[in-house]
N, C-alpha and C. Protein backbone atom coordinates (compact mmCIF):
# COMPACT_ATOMS: atom_id res chain seq x y z
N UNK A 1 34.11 211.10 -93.79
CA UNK A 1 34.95 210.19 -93.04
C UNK A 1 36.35 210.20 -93.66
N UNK A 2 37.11 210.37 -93.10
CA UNK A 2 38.66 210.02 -93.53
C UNK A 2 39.04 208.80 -93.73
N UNK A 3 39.61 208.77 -94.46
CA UNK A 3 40.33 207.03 -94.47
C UNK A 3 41.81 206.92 -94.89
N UNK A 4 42.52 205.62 -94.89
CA UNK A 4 44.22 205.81 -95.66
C UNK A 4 43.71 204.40 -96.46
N UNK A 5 44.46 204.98 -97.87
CA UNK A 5 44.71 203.91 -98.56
C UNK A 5 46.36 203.74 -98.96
N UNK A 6 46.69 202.82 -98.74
CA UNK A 6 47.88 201.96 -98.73
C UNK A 6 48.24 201.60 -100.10
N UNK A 7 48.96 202.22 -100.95
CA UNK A 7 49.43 201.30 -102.65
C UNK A 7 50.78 200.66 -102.33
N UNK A 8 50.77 199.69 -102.26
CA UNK A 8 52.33 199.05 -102.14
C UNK A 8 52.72 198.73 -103.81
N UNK A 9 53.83 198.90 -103.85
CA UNK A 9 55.36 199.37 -104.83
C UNK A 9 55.84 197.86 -105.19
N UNK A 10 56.05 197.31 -104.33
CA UNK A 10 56.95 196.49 -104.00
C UNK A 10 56.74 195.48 -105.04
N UNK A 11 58.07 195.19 -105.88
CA UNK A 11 58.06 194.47 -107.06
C UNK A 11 57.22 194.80 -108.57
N UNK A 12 56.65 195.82 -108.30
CA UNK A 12 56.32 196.83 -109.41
C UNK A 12 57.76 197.37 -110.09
N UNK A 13 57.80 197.59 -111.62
CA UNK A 13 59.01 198.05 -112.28
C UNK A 13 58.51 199.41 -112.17
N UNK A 14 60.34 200.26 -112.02
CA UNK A 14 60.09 201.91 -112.55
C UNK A 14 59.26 202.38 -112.97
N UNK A 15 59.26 202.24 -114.19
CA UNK A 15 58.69 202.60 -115.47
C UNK A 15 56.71 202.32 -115.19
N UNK A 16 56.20 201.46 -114.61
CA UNK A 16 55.01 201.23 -114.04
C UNK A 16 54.11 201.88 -112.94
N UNK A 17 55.14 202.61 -111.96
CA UNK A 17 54.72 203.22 -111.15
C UNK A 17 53.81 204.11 -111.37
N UNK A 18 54.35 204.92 -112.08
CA UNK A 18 53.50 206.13 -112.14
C UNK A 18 52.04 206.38 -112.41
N UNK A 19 51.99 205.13 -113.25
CA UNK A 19 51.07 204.36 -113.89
C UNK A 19 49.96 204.27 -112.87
N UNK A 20 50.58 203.41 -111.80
CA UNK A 20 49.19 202.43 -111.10
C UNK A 20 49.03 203.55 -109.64
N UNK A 21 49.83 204.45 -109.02
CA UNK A 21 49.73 205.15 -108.68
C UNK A 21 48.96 206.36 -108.86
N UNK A 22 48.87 206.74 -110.18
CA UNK A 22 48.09 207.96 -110.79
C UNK A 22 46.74 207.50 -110.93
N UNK A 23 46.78 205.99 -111.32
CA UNK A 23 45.56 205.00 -111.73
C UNK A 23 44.46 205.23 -110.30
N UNK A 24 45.15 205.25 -109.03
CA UNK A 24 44.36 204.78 -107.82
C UNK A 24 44.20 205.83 -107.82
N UNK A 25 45.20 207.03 -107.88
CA UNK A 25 44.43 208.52 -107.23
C UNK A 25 43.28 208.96 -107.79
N UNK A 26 42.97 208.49 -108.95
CA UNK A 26 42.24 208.80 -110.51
C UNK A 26 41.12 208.45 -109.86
N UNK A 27 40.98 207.04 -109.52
CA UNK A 27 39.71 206.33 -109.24
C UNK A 27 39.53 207.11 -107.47
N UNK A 28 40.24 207.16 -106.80
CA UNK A 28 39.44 207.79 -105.63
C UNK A 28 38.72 209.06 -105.72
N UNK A 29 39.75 209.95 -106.81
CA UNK A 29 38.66 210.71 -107.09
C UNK A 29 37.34 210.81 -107.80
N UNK A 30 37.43 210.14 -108.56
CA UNK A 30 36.00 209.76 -109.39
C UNK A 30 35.37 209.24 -108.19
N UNK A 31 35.33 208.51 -107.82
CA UNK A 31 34.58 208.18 -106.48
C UNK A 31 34.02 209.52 -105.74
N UNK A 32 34.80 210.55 -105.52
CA UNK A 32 34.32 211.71 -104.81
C UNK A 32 35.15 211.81 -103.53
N UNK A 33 36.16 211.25 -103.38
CA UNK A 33 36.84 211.09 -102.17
C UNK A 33 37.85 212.27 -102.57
N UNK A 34 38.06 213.40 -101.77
CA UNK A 34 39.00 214.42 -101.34
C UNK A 34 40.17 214.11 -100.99
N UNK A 35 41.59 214.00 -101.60
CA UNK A 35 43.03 213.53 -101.12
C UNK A 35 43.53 214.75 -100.18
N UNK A 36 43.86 214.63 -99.10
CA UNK A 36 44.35 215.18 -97.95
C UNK A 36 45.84 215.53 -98.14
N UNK A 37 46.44 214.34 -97.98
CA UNK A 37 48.21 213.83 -98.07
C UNK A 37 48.38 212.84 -98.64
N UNK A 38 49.97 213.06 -99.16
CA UNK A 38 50.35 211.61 -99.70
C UNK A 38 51.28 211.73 -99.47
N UNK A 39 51.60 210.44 -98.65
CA UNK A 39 53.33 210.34 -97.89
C UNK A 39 54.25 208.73 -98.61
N UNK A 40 55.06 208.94 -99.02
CA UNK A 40 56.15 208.09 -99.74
C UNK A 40 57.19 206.95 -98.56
N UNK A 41 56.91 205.97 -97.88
CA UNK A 41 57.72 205.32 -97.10
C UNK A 41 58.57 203.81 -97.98
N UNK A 42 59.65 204.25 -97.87
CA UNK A 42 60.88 202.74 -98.41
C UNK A 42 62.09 203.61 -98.38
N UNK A 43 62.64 202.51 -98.42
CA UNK A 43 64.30 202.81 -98.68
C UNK A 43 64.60 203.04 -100.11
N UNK A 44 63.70 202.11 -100.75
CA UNK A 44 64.25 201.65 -102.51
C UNK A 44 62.90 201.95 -102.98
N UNK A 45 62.57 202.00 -104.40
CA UNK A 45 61.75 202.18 -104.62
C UNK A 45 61.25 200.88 -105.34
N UNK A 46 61.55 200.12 -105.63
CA UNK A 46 61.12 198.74 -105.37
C UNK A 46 60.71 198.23 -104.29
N UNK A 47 61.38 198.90 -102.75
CA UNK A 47 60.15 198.66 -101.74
C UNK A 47 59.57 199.60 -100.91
N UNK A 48 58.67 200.12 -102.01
CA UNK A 48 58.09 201.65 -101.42
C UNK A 48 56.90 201.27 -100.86
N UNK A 49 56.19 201.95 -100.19
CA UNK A 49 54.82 201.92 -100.19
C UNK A 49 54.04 203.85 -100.02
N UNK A 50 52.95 203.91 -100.31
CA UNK A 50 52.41 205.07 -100.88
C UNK A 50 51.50 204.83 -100.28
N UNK A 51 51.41 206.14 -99.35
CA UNK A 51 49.94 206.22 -97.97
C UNK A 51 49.14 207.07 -98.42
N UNK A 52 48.06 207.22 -98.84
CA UNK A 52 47.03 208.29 -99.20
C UNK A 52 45.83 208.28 -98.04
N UNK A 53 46.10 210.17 -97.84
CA UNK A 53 45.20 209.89 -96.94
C UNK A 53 44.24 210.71 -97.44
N UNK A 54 42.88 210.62 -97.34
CA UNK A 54 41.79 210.84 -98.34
C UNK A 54 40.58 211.00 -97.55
N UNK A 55 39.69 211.81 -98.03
CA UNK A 55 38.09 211.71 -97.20
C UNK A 55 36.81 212.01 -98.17
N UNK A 56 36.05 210.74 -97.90
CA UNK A 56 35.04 210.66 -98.77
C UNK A 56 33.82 211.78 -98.54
């Protein structure tokens, strides 16, 4: 089954991102879920949001 998971940014510092971002991809894969795409939507990166699209 495909699915999207949604990480929102927003009010997360710089320096953190990479962090909790790498953190979720980490855990979907341990899960066994296959990442498809990952698309980047904001203006700022303080209000980004991060679409993963993934299939278990």
């Amino acid at each position: 089954m495909k699915k999207m998971k949604v990480i929102d940014l927003f009010g997360i510092k710089y320096d953190q991102m990479e962090d909790k971002i790498n953190g979720i991809l980490a855990t979907l894969q341990n899960e066994g879920a296959k990442i498809i795409d990952v698309k980047i939507i904001g203006e700022k990166l303080s209000q980004t949001s991060v679409f993963v699209f993934y299939e278990d």
